[in-house]
N, C-alpha and C. Protein backbone atom coordinates (compact mmCIF):
# COMPACT_ATOMS: atom_id res chain seq x y z
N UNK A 1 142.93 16.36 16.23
CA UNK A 1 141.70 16.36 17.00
C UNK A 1 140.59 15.75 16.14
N UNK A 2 139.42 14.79 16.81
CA UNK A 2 138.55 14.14 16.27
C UNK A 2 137.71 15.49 15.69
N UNK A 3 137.00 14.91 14.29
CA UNK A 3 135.93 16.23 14.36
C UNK A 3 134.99 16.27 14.81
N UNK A 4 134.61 15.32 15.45
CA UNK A 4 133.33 15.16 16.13
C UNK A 4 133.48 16.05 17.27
N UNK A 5 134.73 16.22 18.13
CA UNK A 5 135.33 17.05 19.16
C UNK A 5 135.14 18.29 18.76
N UNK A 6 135.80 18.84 17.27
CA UNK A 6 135.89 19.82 16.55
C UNK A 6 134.10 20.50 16.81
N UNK A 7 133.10 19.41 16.16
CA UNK A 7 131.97 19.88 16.27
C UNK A 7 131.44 19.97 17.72
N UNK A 8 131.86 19.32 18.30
CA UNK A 8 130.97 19.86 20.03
C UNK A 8 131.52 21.13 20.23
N UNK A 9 132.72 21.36 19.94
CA UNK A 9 133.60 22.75 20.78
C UNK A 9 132.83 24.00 19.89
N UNK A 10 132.74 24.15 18.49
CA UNK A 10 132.19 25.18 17.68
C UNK A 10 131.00 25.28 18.45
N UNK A 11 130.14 23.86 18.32
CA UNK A 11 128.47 24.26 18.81
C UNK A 11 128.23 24.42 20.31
N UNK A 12 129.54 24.49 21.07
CA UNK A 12 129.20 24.67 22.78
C UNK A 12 129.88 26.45 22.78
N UNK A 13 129.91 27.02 21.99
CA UNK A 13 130.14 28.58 22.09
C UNK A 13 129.00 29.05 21.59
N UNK A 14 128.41 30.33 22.67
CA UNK A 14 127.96 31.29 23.22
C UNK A 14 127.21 31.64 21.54
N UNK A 15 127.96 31.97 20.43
CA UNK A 15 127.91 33.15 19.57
C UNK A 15 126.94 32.23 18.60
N UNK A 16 126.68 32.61 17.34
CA UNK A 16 125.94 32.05 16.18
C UNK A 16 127.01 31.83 15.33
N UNK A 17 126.50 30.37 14.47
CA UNK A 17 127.38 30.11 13.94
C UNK A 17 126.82 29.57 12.32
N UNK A 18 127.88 30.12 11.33
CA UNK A 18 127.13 30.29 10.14
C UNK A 18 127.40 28.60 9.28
N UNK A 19 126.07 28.03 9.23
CA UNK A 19 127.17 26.72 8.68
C UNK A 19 126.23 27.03 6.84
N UNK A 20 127.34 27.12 5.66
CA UNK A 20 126.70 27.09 4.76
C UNK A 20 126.90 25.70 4.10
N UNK A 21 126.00 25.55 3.18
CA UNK A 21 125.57 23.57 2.46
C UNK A 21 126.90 23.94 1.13
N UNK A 22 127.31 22.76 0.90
CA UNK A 22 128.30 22.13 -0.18
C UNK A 22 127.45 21.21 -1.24
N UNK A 23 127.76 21.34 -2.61
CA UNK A 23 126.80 20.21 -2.86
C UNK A 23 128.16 19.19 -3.85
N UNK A 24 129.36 19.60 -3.72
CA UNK A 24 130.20 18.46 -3.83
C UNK A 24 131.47 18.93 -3.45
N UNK A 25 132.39 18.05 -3.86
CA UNK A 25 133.49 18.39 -3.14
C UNK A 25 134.12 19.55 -3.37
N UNK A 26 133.93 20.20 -4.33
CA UNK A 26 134.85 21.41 -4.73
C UNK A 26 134.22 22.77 -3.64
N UNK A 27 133.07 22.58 -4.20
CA UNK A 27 132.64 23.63 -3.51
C UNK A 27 132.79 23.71 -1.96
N UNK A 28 132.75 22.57 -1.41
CA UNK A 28 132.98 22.37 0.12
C UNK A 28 134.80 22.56 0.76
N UNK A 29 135.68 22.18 -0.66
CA UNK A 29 137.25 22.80 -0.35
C UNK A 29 136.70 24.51 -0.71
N UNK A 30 136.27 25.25 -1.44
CA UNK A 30 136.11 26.52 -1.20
C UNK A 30 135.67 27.12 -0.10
N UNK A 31 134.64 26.34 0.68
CA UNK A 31 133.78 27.56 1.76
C UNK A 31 134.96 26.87 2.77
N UNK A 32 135.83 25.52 3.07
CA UNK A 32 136.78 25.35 4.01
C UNK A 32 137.90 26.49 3.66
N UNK A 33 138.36 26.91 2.74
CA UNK A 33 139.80 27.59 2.06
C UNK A 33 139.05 28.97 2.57
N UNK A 34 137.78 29.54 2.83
CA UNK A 34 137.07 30.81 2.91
C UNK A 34 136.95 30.74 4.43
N UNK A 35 137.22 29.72 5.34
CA UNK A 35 137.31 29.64 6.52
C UNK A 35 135.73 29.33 7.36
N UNK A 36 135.04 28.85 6.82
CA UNK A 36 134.26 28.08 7.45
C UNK A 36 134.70 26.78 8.15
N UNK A 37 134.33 26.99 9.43
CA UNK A 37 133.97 25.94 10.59
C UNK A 37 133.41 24.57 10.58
N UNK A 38 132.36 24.83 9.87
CA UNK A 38 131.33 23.87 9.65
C UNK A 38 130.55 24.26 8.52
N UNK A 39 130.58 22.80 7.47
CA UNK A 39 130.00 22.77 6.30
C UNK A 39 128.85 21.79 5.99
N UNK A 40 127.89 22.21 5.39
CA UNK A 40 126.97 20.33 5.79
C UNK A 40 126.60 20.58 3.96
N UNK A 41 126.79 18.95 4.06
CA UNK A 41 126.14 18.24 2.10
C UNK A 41 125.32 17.47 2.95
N UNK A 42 124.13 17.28 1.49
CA UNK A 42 123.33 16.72 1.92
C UNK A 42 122.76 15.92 0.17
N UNK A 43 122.58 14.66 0.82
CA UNK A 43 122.74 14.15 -1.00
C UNK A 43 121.67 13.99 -1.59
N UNK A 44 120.68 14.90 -1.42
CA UNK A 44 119.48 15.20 -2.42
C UNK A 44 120.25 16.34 -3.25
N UNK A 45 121.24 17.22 -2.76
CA UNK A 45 121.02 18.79 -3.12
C UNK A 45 122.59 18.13 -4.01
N UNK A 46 123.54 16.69 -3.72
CA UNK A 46 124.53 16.17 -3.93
C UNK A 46 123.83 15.49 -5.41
N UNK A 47 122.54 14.71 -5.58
CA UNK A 47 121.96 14.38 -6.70
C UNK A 47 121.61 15.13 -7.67
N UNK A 48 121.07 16.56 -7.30
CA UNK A 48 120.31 17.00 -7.89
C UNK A 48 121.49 18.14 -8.89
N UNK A 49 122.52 18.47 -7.59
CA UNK A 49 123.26 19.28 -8.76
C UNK A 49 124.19 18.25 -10.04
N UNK A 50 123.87 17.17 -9.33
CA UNK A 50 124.77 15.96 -10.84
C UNK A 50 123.44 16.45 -11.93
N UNK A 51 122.09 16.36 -11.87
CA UNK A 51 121.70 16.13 -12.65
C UNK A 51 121.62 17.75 -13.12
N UNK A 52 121.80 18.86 -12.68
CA UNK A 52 122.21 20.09 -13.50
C UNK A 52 120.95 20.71 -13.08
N UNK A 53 120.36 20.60 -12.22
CA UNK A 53 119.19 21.21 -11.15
C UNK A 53 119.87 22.48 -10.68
N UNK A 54 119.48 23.85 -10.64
CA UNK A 54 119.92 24.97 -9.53
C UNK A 54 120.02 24.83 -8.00
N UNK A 55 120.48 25.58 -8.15
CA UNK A 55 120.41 25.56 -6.28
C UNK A 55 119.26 26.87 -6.24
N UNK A 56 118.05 26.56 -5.58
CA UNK A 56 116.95 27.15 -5.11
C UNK A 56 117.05 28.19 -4.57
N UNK A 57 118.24 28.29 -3.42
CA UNK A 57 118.49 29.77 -3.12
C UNK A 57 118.90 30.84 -4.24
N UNK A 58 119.44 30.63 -5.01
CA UNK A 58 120.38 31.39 -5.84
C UNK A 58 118.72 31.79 -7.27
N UNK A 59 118.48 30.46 -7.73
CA UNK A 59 117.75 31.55 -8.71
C UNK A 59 116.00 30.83 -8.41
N UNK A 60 115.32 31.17 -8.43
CA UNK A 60 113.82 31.36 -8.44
C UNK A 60 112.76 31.15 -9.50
N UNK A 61 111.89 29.98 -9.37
CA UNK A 61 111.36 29.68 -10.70
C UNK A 61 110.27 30.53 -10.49
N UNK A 62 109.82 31.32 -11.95
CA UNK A 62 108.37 32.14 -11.93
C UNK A 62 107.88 31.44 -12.55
């Protein structure tokens, strides 16, 4: 099945649906192997962890 198909059928159900961000490939085979549906990268957050930047959710600059 196309995934584009894949993605209309997830986003045409009723319920909420949790899509969490990847910022390269490994991490995006983990949240697929953890059974997520839908995963989205996005290549600022794909640049920024090359250059050894946090991920913003996780820790908090004071």
């Amino acid at each position: 099945m196309k995934t584009t198909l894949l993605l209309r059928n997830v986003l045409a159900r009723e319920d909420t649906v949790l899509v969490p961000g990847a910022y390269d490939a490994l991490s995006a085979r983990i949240l697929k192997q953890a059974g997520f549906e839908v995963i989205y990268m996005t290549g600022s957050r794909v640049t920024l962890s090359l250059d050894g930047w946090p991920d913003e959710g996780v820790i908090k600059w004071i």
